[in-house]
PDB file of N, CA and C in Angstrom:
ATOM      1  N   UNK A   1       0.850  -1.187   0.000  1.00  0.00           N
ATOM      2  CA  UNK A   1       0.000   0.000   0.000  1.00  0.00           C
ATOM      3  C   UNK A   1       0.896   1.251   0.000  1.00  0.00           C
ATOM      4  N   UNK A   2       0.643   2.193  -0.697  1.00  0.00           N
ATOM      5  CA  UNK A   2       1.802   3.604  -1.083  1.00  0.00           C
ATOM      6  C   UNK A   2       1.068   4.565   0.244  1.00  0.00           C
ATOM      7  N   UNK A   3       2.202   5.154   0.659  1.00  0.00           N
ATOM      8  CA  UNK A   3       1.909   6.078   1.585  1.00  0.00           C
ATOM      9  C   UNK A   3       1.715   7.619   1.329  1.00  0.00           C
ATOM     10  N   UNK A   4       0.314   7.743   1.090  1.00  0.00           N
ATOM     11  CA  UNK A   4       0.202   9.368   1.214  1.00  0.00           C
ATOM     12  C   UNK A   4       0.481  10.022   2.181  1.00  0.00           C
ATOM     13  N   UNK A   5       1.491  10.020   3.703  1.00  0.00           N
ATOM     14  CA  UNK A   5       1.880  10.888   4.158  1.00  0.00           C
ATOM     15  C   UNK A   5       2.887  11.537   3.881  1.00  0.00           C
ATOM     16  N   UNK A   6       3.627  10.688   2.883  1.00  0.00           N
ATOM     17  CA  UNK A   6       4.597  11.269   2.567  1.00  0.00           C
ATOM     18  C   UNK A   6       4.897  11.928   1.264  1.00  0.00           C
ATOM     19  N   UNK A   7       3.659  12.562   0.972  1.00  0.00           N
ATOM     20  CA  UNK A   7       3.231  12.928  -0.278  1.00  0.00           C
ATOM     21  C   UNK A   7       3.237  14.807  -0.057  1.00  0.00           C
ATOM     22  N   UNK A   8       4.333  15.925   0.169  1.00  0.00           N
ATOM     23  CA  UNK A   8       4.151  17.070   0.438  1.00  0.00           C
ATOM     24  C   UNK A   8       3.181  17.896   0.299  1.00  0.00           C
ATOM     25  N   UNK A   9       2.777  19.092   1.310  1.00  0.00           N
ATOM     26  CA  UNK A   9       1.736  19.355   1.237  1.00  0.00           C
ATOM     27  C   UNK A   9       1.714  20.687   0.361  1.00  0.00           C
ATOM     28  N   UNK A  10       0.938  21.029  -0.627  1.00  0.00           N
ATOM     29  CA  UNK A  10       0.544  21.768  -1.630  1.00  0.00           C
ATOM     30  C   UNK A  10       0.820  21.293  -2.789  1.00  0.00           C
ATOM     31  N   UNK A  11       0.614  22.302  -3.699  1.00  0.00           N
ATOM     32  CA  UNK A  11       0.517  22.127  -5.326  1.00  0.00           C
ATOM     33  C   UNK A  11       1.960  21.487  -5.740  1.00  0.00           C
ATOM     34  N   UNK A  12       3.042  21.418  -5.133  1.00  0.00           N
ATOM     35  CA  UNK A  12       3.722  20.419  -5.852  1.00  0.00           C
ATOM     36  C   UNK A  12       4.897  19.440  -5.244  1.00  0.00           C
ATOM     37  N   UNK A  13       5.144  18.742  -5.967  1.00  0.00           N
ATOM     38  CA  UNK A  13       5.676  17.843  -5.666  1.00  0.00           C
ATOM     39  C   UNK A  13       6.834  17.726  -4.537  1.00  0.00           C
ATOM     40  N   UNK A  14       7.563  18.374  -4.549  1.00  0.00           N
ATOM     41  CA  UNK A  14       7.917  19.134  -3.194  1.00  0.00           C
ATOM     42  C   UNK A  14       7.615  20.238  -2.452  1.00  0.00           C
ATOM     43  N   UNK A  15       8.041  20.613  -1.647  1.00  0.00           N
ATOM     44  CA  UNK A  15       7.682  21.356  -0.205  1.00  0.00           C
ATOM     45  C   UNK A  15       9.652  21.683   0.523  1.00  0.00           C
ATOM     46  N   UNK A  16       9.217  22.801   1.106  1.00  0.00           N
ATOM     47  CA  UNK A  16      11.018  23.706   1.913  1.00  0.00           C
ATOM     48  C   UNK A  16      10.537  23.395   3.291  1.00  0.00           C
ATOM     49  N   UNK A  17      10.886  22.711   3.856  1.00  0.00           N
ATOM     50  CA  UNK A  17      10.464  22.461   5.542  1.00  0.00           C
ATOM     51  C   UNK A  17      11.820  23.009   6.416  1.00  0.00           C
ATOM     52  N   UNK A  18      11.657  23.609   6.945  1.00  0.00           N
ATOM     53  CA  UNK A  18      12.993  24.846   7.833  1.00  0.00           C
ATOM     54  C   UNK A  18      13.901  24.317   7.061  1.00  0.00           C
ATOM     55  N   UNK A  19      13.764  25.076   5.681  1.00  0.00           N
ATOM     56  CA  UNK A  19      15.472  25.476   5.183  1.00  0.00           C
ATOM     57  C   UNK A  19      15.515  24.244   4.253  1.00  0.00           C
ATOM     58  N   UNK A  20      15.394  23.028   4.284  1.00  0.00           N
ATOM     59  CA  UNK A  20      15.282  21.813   3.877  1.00  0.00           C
ATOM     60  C   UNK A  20      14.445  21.332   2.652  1.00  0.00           C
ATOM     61  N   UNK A  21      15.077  21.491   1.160  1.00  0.00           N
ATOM     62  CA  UNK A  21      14.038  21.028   0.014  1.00  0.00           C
ATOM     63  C   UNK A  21      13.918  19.418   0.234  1.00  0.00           C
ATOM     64  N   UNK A  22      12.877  19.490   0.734  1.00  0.00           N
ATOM     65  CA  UNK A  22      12.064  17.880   0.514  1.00  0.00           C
ATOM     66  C   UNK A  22      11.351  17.502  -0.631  1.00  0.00           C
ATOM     67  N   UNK A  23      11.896  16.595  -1.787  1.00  0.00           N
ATOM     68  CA  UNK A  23      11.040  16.262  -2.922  1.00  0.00           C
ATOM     69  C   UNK A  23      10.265  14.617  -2.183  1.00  0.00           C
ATOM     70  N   UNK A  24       9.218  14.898  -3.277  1.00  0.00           N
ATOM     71  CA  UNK A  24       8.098  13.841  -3.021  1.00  0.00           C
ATOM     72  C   UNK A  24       8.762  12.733  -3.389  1.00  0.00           C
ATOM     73  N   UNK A  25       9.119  11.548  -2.645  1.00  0.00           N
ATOM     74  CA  UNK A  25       9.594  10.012  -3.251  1.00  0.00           C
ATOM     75  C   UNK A  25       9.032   9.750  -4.432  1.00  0.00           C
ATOM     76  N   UNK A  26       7.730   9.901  -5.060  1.00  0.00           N
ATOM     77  CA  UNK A  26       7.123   9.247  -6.024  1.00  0.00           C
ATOM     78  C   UNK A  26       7.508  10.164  -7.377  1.00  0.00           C
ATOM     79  N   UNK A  27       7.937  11.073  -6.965  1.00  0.00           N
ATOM     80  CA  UNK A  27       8.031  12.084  -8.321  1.00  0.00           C
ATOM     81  C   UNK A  27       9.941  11.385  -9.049  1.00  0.00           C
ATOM     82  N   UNK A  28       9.677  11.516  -9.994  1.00  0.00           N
ATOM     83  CA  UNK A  28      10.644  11.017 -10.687  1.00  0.00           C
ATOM     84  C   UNK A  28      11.050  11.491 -12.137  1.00  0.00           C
ATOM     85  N   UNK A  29      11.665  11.652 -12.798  1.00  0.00           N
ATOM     86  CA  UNK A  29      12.159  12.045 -14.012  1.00  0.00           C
ATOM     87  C   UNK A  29      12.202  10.417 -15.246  1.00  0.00           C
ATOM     88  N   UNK A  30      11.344  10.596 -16.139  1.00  0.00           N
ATOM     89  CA  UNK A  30      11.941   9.168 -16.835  1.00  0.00           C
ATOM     90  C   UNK A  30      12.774  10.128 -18.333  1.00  0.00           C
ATOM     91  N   UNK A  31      14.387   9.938 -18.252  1.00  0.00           N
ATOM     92  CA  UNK A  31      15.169  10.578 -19.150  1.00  0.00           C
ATOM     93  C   UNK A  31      14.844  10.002 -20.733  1.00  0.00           C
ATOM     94  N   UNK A  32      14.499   8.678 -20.883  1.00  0.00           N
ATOM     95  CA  UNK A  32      14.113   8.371 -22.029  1.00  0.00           C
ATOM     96  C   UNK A  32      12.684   9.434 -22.632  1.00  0.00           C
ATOM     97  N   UNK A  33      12.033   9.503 -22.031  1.00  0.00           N
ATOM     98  CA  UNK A  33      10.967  10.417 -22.754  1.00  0.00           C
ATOM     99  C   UNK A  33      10.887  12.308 -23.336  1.00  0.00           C
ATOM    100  N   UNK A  34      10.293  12.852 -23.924  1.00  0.00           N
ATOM    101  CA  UNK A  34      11.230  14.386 -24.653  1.00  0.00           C
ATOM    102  C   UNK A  34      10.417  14.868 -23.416  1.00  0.00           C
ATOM    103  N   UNK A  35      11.835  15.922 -23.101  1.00  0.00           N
ATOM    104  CA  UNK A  35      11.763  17.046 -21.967  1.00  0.00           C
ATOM    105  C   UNK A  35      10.293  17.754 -22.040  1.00  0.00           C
ATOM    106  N   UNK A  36       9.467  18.031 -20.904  1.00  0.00           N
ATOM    107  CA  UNK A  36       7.876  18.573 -20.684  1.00  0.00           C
ATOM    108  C   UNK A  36       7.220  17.635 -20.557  1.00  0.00           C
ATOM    109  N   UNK A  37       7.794  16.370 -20.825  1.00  0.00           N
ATOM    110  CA  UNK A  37       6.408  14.596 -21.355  1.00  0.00           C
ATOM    111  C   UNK A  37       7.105  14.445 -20.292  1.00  0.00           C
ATOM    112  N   UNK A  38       8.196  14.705 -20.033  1.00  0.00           N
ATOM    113  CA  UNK A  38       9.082  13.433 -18.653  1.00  0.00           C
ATOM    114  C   UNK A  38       8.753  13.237 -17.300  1.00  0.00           C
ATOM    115  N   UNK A  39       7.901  13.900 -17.001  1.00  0.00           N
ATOM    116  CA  UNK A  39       7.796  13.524 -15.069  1.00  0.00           C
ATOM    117  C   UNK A  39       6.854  12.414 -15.327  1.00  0.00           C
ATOM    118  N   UNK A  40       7.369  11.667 -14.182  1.00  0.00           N
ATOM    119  CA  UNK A  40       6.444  10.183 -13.445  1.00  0.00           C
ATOM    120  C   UNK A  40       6.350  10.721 -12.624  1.00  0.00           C
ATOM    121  N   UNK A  41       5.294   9.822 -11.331  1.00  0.00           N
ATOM    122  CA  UNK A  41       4.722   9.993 -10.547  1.00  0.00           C
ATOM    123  C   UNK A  41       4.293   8.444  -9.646  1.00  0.00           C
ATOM    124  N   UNK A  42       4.951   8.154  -9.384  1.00  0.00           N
ATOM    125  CA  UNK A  42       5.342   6.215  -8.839  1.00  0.00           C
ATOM    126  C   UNK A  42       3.432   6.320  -7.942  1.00  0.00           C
ATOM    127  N   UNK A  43       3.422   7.291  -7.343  1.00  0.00           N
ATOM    128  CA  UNK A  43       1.769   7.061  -6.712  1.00  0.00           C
ATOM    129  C   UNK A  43       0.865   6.601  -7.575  1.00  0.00           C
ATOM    130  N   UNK A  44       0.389   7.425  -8.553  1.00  0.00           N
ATOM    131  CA  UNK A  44      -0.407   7.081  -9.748  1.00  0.00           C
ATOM    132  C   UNK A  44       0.075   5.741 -11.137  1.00  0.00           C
ATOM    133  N   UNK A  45       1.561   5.763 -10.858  1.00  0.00           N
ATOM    134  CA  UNK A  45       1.972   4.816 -11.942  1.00  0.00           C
ATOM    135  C   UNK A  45       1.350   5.006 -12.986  1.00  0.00           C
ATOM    136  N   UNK A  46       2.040   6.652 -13.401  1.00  0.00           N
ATOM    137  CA  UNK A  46       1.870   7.439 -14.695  1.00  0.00           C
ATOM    138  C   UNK A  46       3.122   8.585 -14.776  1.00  0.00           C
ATOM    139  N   UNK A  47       2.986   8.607 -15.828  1.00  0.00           N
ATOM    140  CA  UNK A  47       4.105   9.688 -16.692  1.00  0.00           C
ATOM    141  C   UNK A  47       3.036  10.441 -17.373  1.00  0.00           C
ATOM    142  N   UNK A  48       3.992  12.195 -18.140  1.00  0.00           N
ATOM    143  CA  UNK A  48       3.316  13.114 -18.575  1.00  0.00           C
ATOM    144  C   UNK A  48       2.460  12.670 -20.116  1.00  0.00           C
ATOM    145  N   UNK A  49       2.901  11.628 -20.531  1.00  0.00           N
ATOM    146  CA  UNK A  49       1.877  11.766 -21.756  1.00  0.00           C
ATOM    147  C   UNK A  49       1.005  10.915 -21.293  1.00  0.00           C
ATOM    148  N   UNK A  50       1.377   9.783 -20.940  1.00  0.00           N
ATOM    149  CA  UNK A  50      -0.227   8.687 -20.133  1.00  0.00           C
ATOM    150  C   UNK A  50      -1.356   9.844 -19.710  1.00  0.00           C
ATOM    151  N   UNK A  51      -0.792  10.929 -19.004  1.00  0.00           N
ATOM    152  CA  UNK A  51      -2.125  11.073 -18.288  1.00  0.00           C
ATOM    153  C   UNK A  51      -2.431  12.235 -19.296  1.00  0.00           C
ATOM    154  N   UNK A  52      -1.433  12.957 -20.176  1.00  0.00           N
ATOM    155  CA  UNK A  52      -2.374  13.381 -21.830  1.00  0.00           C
ATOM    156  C   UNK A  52      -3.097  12.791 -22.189  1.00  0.00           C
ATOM    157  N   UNK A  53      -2.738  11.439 -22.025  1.00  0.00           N
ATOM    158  CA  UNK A  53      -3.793  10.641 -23.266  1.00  0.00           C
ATOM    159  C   UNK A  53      -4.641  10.189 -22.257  1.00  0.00           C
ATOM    160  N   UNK A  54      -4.584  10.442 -21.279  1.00  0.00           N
ATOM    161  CA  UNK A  54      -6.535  10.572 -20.444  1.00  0.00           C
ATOM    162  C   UNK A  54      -7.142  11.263 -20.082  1.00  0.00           C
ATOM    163  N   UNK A  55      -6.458  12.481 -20.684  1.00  0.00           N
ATOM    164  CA  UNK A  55      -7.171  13.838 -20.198  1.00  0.00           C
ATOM    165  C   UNK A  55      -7.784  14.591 -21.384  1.00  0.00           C
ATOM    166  N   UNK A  56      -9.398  15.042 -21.207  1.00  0.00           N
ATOM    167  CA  UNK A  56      -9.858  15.406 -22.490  1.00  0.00           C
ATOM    168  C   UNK A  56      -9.821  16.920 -22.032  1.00  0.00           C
ATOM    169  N   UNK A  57     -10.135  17.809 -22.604  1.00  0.00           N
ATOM    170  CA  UNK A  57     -10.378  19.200 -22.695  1.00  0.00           C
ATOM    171  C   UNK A  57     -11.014  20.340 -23.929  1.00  0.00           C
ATOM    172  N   UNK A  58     -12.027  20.912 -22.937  1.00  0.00           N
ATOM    173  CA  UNK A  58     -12.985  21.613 -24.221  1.00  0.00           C
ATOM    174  C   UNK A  58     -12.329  22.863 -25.065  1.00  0.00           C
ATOM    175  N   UNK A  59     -12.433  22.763 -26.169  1.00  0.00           N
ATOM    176  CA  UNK A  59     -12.365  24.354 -26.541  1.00  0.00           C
ATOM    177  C   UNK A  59     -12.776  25.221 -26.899  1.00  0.00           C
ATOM    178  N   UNK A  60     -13.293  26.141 -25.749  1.00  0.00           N
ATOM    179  CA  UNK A  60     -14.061  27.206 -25.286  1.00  0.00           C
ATOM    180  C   UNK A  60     -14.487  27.829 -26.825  1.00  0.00           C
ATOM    181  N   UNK A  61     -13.717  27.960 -28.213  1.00  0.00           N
ATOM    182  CA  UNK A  61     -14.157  28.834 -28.731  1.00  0.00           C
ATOM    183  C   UNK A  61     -15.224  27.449 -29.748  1.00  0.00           C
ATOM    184  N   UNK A  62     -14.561  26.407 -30.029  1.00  0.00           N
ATOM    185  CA  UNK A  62     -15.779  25.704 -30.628  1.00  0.00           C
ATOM    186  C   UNK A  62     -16.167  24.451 -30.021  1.00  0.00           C
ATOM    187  N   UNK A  63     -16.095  24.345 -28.819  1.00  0.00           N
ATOM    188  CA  UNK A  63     -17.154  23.460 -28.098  1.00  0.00           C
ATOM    189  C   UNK A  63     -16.519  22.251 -28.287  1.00  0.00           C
ATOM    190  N   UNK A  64     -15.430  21.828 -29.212  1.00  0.00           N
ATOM    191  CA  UNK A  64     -15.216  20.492 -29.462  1.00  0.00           C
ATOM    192  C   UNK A  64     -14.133  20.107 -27.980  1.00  0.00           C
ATOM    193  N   UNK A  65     -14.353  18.584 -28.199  1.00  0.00           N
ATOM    194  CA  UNK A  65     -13.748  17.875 -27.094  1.00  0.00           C
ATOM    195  C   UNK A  65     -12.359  16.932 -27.244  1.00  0.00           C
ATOM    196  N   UNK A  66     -10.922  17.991 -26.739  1.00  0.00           N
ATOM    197  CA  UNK A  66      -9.726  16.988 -27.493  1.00  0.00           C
ATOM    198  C   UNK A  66      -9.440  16.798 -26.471  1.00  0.00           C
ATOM    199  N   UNK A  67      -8.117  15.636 -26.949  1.00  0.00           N
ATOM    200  CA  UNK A  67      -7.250  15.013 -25.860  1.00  0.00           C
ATOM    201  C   UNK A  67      -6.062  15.480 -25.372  1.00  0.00           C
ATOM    202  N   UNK A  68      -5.995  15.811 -24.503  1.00  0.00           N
ATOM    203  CA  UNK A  68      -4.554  16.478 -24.115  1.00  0.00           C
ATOM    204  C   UNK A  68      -3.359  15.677 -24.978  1.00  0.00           C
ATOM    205  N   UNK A  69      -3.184  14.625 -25.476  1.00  0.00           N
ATOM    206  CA  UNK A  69      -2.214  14.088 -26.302  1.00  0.00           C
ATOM    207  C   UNK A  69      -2.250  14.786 -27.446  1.00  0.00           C
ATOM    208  N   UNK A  70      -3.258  15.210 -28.046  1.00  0.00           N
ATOM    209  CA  UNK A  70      -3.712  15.962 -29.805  1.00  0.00           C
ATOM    210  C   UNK A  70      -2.524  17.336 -29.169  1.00  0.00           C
ATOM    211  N   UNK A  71      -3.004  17.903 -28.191  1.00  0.00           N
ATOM    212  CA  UNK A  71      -3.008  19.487 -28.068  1.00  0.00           C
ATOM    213  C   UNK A  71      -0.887  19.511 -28.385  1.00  0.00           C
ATOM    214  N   UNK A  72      -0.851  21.068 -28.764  1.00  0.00           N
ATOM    215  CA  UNK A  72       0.185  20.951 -29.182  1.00  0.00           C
ATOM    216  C   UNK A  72       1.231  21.666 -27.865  1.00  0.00           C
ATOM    217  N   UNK A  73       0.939  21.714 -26.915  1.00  0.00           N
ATOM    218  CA  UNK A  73       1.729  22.042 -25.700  1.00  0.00           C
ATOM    219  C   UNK A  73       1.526  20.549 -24.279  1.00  0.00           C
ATOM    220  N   UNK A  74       2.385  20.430 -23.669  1.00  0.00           N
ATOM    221  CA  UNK A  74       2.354  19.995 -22.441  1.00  0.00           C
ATOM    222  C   UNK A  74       0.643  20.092 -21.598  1.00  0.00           C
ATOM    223  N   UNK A  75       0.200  19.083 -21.719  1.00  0.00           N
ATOM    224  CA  UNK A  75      -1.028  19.274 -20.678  1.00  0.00           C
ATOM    225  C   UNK A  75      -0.856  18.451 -19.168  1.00  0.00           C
ATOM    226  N   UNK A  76       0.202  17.670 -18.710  1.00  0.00           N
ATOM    227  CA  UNK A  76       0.121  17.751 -17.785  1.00  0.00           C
ATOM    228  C   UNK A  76       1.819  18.031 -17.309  1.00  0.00           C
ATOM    229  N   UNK A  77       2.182  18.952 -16.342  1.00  0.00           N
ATOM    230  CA  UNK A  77       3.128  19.360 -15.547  1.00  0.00           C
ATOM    231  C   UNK A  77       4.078  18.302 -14.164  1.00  0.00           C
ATOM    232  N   UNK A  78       3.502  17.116 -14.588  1.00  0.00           N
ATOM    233  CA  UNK A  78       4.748  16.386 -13.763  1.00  0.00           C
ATOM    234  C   UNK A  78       5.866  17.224 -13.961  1.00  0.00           C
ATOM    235  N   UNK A  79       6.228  17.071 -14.910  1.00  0.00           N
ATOM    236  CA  UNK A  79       7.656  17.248 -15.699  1.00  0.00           C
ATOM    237  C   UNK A  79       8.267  18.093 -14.665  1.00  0.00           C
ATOM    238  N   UNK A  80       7.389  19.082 -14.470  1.00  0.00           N
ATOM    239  CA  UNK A  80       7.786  21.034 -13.623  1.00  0.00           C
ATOM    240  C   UNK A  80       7.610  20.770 -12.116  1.00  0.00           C
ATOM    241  N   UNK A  81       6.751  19.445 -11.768  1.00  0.00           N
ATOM    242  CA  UNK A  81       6.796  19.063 -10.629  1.00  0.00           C
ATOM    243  C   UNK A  81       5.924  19.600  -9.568  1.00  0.00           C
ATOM    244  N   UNK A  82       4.540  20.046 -10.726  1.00  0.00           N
ATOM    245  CA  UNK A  82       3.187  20.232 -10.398  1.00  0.00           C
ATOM    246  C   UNK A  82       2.317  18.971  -9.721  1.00  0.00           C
ATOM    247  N   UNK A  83       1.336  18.720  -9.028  1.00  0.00           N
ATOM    248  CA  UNK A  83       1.221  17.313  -8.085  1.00  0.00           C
ATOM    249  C   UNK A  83       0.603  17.161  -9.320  1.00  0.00           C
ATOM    250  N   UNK A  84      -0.079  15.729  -9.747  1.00  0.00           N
ATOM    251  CA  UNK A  84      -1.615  16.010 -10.474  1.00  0.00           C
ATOM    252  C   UNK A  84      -2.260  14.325  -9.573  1.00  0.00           C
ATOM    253  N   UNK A  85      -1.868  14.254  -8.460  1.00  0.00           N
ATOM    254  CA  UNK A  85      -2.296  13.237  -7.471  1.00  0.00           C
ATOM    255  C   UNK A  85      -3.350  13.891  -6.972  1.00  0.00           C
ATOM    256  N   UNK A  86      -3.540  15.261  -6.478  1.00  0.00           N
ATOM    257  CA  UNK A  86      -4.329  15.941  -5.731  1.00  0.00           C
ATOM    258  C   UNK A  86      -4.303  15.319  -4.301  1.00  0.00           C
ATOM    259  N   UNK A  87      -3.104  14.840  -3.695  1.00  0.00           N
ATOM    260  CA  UNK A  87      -3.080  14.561  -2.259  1.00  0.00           C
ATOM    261  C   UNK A  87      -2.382  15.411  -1.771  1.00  0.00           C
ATOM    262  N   UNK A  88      -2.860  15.810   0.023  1.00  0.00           N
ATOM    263  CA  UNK A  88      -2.049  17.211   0.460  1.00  0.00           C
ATOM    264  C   UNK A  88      -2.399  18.193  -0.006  1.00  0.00           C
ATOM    265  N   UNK A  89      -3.497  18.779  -1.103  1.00  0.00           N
ATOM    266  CA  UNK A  89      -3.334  19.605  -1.722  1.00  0.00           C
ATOM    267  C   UNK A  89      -3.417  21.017  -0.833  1.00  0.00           C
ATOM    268  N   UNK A  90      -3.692  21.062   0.467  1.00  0.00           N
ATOM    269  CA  UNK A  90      -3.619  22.324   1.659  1.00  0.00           C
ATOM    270  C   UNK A  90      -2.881  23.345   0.905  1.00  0.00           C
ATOM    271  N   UNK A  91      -3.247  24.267   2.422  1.00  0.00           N
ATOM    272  CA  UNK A  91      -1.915  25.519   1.933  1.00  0.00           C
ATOM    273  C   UNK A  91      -0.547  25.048   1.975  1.00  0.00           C
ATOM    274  N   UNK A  92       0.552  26.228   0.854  1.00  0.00           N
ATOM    275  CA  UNK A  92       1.971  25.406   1.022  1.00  0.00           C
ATOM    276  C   UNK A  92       2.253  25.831   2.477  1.00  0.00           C
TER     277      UNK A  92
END
């Protein structure tokens, strides 16, 4: 069973606890994949394009419904070391 206590508290993957950068154990870099696609996330047992390619999103100007994999920028921010677990998410 993976431990969400040790999952830092706010929006990302690490947290500065007196003076001290603490990164999240589960956050990880996979170097084989192109730089912005590369963060894993060992909690979810996903990387940045997996969870593109499960993430849909509207566009506001014509209503249609794409996949964050189509879109031509980064849709999810492992990589930058944004959570997208949503655990801890408190104040930093």
């Amino acid at each position: 069973m993976k431990d969400k206590s040790v999952i830092p508290l706010g929006g990302y993957c690490y947290s500065i606890i007196k003076g001290d950068f603490i990164i999240c154990p589960y956050w990880s870099i996979k170097p084989n994949l192109p730089e912005q696609y590369n963060g894993y996330c060992a909690f979810l047992d996903r990387d940045d394009i997996e969870i593109a390619e499960e993430s849909e999103y509207k566009d506001m100007q014509t209503g249609n419904i794409e996949k964050g994999s189509d879109l031509d920028f980064p849709t999810s921010l492992l990589w930058d070391q944004c959570k997208e677990c949503n655990i801890n998410m408190g104040d930093d």
